[in-house]
Protein backbone atom coordinates (compact mmCIF):
# COMPACT_ATOMS: atom_id res chain seq x y z
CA UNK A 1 115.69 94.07 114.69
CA UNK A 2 112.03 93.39 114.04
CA UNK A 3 111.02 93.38 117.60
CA UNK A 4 112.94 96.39 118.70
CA UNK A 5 110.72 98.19 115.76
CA UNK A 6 107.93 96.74 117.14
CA UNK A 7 108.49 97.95 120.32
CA UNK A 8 109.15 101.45 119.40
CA UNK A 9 106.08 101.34 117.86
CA UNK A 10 103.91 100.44 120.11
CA UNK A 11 105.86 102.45 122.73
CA UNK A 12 104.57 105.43 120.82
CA UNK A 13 101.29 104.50 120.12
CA UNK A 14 100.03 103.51 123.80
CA UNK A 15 101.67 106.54 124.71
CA UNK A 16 99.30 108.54 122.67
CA UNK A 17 96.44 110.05 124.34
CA UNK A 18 94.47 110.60 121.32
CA UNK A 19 91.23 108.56 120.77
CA UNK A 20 89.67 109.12 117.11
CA UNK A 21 86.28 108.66 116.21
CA UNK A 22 85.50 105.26 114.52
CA UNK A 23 84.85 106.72 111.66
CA UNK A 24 86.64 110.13 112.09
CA UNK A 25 90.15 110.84 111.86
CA UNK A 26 92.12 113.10 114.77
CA UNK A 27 92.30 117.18 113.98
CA UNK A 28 95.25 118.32 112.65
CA UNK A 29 98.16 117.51 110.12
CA UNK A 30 99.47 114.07 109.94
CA UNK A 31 102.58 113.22 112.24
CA UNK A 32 105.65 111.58 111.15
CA UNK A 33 104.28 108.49 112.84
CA UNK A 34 100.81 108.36 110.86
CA UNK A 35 102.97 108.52 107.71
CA UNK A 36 104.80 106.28 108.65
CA UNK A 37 102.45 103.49 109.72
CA UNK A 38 100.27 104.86 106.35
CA UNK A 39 103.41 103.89 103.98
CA UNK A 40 104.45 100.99 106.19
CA UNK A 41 101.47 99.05 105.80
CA UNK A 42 100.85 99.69 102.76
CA UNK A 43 104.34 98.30 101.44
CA UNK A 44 103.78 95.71 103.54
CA UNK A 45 100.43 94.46 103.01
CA UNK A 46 100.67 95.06 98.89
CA UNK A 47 103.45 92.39 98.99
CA UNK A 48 101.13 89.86 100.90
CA UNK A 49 98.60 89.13 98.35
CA UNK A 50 101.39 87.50 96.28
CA UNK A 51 103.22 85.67 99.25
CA UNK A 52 99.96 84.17 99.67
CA UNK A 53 99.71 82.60 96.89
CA UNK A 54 102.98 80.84 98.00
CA UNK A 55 100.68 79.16 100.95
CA UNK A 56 98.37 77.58 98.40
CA UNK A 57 98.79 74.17 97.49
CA UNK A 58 99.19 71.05 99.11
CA UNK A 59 98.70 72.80 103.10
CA UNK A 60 94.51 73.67 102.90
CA UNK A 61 94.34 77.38 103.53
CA UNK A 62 92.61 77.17 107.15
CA UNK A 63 95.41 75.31 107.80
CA UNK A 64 97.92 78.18 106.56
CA UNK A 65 96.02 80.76 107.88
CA UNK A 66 96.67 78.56 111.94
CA UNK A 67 99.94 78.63 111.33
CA UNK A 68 100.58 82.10 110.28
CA UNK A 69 98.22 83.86 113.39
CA UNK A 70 99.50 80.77 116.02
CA UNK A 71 103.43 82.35 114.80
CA UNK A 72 102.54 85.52 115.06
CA UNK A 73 100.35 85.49 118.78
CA UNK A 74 103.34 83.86 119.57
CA UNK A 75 105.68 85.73 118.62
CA UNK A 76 103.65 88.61 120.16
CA UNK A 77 102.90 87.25 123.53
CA UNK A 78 106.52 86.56 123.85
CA UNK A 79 107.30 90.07 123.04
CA UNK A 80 104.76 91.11 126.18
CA UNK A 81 106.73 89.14 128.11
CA UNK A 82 110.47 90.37 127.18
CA UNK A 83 108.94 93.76 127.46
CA UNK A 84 107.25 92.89 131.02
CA UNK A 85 103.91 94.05 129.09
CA UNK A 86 100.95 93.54 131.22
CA UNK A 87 98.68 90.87 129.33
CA UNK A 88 95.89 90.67 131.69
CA UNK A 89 92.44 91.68 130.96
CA UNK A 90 89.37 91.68 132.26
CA UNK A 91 86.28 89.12 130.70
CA UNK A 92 84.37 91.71 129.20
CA UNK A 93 87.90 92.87 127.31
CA UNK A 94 87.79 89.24 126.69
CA UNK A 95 84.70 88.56 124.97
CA UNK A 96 85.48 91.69 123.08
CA UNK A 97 89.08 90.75 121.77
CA UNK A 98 87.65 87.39 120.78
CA UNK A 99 84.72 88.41 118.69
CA UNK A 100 87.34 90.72 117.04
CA UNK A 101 89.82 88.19 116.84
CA UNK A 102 87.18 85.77 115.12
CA UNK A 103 86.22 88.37 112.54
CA UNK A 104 89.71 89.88 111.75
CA UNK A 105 91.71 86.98 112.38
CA UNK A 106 89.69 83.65 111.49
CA UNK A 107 86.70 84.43 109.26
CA UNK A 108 88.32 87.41 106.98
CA UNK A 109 91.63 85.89 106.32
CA UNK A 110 89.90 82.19 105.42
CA UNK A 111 88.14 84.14 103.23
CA UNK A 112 90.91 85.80 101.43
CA UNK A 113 92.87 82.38 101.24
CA UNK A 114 89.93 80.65 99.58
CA UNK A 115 89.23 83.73 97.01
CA UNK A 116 92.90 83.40 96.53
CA UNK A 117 92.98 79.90 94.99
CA UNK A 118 90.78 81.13 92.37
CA UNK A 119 91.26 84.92 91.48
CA UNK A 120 94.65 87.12 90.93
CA UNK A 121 96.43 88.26 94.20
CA UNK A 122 95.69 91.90 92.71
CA UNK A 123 92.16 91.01 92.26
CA UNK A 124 91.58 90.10 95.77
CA UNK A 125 93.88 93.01 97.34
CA UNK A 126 91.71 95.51 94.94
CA UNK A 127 88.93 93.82 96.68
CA UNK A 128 89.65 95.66 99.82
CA UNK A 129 88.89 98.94 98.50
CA UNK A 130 85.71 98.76 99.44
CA UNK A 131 86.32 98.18 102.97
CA UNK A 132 86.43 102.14 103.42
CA UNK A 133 82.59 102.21 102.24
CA UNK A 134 81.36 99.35 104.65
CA UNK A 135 83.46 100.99 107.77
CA UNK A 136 82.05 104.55 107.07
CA UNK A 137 78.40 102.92 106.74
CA UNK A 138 79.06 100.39 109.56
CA UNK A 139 80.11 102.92 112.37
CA UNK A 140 77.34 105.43 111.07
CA UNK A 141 74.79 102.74 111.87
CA UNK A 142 76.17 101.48 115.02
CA UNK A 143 78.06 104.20 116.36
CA UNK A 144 76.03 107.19 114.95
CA UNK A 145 79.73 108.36 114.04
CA UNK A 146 79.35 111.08 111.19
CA UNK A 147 81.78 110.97 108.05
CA UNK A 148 81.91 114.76 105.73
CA UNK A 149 80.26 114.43 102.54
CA UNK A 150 84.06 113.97 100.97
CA UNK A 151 84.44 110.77 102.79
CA UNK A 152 81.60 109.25 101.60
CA UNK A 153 82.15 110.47 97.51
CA UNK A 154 85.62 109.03 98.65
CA UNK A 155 84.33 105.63 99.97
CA UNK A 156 81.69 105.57 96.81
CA UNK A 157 84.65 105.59 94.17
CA UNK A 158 86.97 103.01 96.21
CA UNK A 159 83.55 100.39 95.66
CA UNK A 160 82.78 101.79 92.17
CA UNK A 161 86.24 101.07 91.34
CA UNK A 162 86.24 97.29 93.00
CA UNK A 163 83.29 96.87 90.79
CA UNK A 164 84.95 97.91 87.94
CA UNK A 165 88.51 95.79 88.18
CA UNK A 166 86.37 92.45 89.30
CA UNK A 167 84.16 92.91 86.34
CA UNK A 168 87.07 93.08 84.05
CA UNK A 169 88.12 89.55 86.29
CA UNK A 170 84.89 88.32 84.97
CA UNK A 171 85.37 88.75 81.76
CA UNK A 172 89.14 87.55 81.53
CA UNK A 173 87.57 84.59 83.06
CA UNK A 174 84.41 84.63 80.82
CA UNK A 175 82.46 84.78 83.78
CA UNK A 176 82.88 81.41 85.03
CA UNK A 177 81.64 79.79 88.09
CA UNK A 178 85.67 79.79 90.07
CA UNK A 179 86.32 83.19 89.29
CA UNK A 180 82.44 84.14 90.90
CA UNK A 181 83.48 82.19 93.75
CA UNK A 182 86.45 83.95 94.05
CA UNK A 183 84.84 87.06 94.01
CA UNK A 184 82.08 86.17 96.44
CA UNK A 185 84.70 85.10 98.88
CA UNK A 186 86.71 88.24 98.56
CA UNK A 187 83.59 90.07 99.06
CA UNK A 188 82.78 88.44 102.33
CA UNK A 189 86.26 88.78 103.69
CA UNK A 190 85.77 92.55 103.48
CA UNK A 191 82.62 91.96 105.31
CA UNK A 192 83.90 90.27 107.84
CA UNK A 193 86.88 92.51 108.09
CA UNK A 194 84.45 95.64 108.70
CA UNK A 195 82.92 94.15 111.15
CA UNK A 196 86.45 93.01 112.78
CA UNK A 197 86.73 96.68 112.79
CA UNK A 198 84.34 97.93 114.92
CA UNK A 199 85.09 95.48 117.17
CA UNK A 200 88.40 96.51 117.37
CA UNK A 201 87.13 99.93 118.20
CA UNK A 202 85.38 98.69 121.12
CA UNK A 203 88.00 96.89 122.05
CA UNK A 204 89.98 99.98 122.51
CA UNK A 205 87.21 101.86 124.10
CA UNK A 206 87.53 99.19 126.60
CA UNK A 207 91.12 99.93 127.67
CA UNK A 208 92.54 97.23 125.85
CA UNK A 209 96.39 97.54 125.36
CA UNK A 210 97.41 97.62 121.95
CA UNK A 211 99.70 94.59 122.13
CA UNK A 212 98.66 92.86 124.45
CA UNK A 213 95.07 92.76 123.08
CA UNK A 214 96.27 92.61 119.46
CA UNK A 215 98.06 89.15 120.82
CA UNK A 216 94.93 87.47 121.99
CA UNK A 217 93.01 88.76 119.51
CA UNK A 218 95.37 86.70 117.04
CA UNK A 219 95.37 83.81 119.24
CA UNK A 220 91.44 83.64 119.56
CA UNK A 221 90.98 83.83 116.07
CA UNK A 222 93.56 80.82 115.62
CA UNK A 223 91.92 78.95 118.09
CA UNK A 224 88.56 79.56 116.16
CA UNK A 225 90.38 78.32 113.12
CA UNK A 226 91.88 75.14 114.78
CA UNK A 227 87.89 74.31 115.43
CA UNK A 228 86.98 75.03 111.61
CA UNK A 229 89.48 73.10 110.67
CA UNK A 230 88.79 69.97 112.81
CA UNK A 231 84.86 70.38 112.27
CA UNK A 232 85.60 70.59 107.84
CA UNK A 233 87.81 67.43 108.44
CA UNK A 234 91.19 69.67 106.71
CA UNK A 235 94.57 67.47 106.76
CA UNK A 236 97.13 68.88 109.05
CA UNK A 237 100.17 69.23 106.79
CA UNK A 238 103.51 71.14 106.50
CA UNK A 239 104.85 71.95 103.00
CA UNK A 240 108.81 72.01 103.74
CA UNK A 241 109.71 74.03 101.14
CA UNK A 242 111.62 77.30 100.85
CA UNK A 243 108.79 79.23 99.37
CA UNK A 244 106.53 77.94 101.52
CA UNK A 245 108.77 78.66 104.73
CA UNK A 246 109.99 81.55 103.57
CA UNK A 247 106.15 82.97 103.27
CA UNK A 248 105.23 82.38 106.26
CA UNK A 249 107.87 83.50 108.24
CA UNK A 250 107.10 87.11 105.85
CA UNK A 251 103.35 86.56 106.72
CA UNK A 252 103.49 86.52 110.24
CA UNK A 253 106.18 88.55 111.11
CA UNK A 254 105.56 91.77 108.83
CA UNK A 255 102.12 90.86 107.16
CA UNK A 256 100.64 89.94 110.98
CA UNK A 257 102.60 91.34 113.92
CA UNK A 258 104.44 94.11 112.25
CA UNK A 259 101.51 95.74 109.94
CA UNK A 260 98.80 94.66 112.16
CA UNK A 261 100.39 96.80 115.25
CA UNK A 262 100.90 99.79 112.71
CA UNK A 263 97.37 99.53 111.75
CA UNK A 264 95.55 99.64 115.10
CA UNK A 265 97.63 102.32 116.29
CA UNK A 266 96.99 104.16 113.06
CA UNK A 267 93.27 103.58 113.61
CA UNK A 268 93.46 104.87 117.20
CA UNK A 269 94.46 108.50 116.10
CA UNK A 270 93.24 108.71 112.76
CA UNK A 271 90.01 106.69 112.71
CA UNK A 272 89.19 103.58 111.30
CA UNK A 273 87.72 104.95 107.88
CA UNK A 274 91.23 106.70 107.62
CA UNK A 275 92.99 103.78 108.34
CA UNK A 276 91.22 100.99 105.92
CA UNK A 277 92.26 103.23 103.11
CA UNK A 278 95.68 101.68 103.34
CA UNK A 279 93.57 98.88 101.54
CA UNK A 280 93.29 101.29 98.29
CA UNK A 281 96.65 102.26 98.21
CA UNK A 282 97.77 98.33 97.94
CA UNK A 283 95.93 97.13 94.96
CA UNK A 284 98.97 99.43 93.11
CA UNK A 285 101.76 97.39 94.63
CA UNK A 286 100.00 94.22 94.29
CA UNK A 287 98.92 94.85 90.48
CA UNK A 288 102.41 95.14 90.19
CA UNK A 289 103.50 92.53 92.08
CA UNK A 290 101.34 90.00 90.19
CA UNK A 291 102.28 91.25 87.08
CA UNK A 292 105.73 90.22 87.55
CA UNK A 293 105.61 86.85 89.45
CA UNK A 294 102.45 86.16 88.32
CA UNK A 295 102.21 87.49 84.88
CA UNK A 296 99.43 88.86 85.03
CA UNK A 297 97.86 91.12 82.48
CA UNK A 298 95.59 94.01 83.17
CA UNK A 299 93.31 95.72 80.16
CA UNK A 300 91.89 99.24 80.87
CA UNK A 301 88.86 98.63 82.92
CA UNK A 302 91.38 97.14 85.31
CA UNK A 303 93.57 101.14 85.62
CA UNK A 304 90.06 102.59 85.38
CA UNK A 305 89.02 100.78 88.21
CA UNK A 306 92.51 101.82 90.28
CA UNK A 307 92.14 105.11 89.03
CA UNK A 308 88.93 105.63 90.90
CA UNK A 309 90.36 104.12 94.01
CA UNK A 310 93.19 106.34 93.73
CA UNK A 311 90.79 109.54 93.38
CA UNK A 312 88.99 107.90 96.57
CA UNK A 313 91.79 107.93 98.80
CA UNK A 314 92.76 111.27 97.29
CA UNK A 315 89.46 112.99 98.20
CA UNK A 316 89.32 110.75 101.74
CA UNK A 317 92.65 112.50 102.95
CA UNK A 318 91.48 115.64 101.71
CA UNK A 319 87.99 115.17 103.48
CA UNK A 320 89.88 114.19 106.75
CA UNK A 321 92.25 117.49 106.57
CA UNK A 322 88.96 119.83 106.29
């Protein structure tokens, strides 16, 4: 049932002619499909930060993360196959995929792992509201793409409002050095993530296939991750457990294939900028995720801080339909 989703999806989306800016969105309304990928991922991807946390333990988090994007390039090369999907590319598609696939795939989701073990789920996933504010700034510098004042008031409040709920984190914490490190490492993955981004972009202005591309780009950043994890000495261990199985499986079939497909082809009509703002509508879910499994407690700086990423992505669509 998942993979005849998939397929649909991606039917559609490689279909489409449309090529958005990087940091633009497409003219006109949103279609059935951008709504649709827009609520999908957001769903999906709010629910991750917690099953996450079911990964941590015993299994060192490079290690999770080779499992989850070695399932999921499976799962999606096999898919290419089925499908008699062409997955042939040329080298410079190549070397493009696989700096993506490093960024996106290895170095931002180590990241997230490792600010996982020592911050909230929600704190991490609020994290990513900022990744509007480095994509807009990003493609402006390397792209010379232009953004509408709204966007950028919009991309200011998603960072004022990270600022916000991870200085609240502090303080719950009283500012010690794990929940800093937590931070910093959420910080970088959104880094690294931006920068995964406008690779991905080129990747597509390249002719990559959406699938097909998406696929190596997961398997290139595994294989990066295999070579982390031999180089850092990690154990290679399996925690045969249903939470533990059950999370993965969830990770790599909705959190990786499914939501990752959605998001590219969102990002191919609608714009990157547009796109990443699927990271501010999260941080609701997964505040509310966290405070039931996790029981987690959240004062007022911490729905100040959403409420400004809220008002972001309120003023970002806005921005995008002028």
């Amino acid at each position: 049932m998942i993979m005849n989703s998939e397929s649909e999806i991606t039917a559609a989306a490689e279909a489409t002619k449309i090529t958005a800016p990087a940091s633009g969105a497409a003219h006109g309304p949103l279609s059935p499909f951008d709504l649709t990928a827009l609520i999908a991922c957001s769903l999906i991807w709010g629910t991750t930060w917690f099953a996450i946390t079911w990964q941590l333990g015993s299994v060192a988090p490079v290690v999770s993360v080779v499992y989850r994007f070695g399932l999921a390039a499976a799962l999606l090369f096999g898919w290419c196959l089925v499908s008699r999907r062409s997955m042939r590319m040329s080298l410079r598609q190549h070397l493009i995929v696989a700096t993506q696939g490093l960024f996106v795939f290895g170095l931002n989701y180590a990241l997230v792992y490792l600010s996982e073990e020592r911050i909230a789920s929600a704190v991490a996933a609020v994290a990513f509201a900022g990744l509007a504010f480095f994509n807009v700034v990003l493609f402006r510098v390397t792209l010379g793409q232009k953004a509408p004042p709204a966007v950028w008031i919009a991309a200011l409040l998603g960072l004022a409002g990270v600022g916000v709920v991870s200085w609240a984190e502090l303080q719950r914490t009283h500012m010690d050095a794990r929940a800093w490190a937590g931070l910093g490492f959420a910080g970088a993955a959104v880094c690294a993530a931006a920068v995964g981004n406008y690779f991905s972009h080129k990747a597509q202005e390249a002719g990559t296939k959406l699938t097909a591309g998406t696929a190596w780009a997961m398997a290139y950043g595994t294989a990066f991750l295999v070579i982390a994890a031999l180089v850092s000495g990690s154990r290679w261990t399996f925690q045969w457990t249903v939470p533990y199985v059950a999370s993965l499986l969830y990770l790599s079939l909705f959190g990786s294939v499914t939501a990752f497909v959605l998001y590219f082809a969102l990002a191919k009509r609608r714009g990157y900028t547009f796109a990443s703002y699927i990271s501010a509508v999260t941080p609701l879910l997964a505040m509310v995720v966290s405070m039931v499994f996790e029981h987690a407690r959240w004062g007022w700086e911490a729905f100040a801080g959403i409420a400004l990423v809220v008002t972001g992505q309120v003023l970002m669509i806005r921005g995008r339909k002028a």
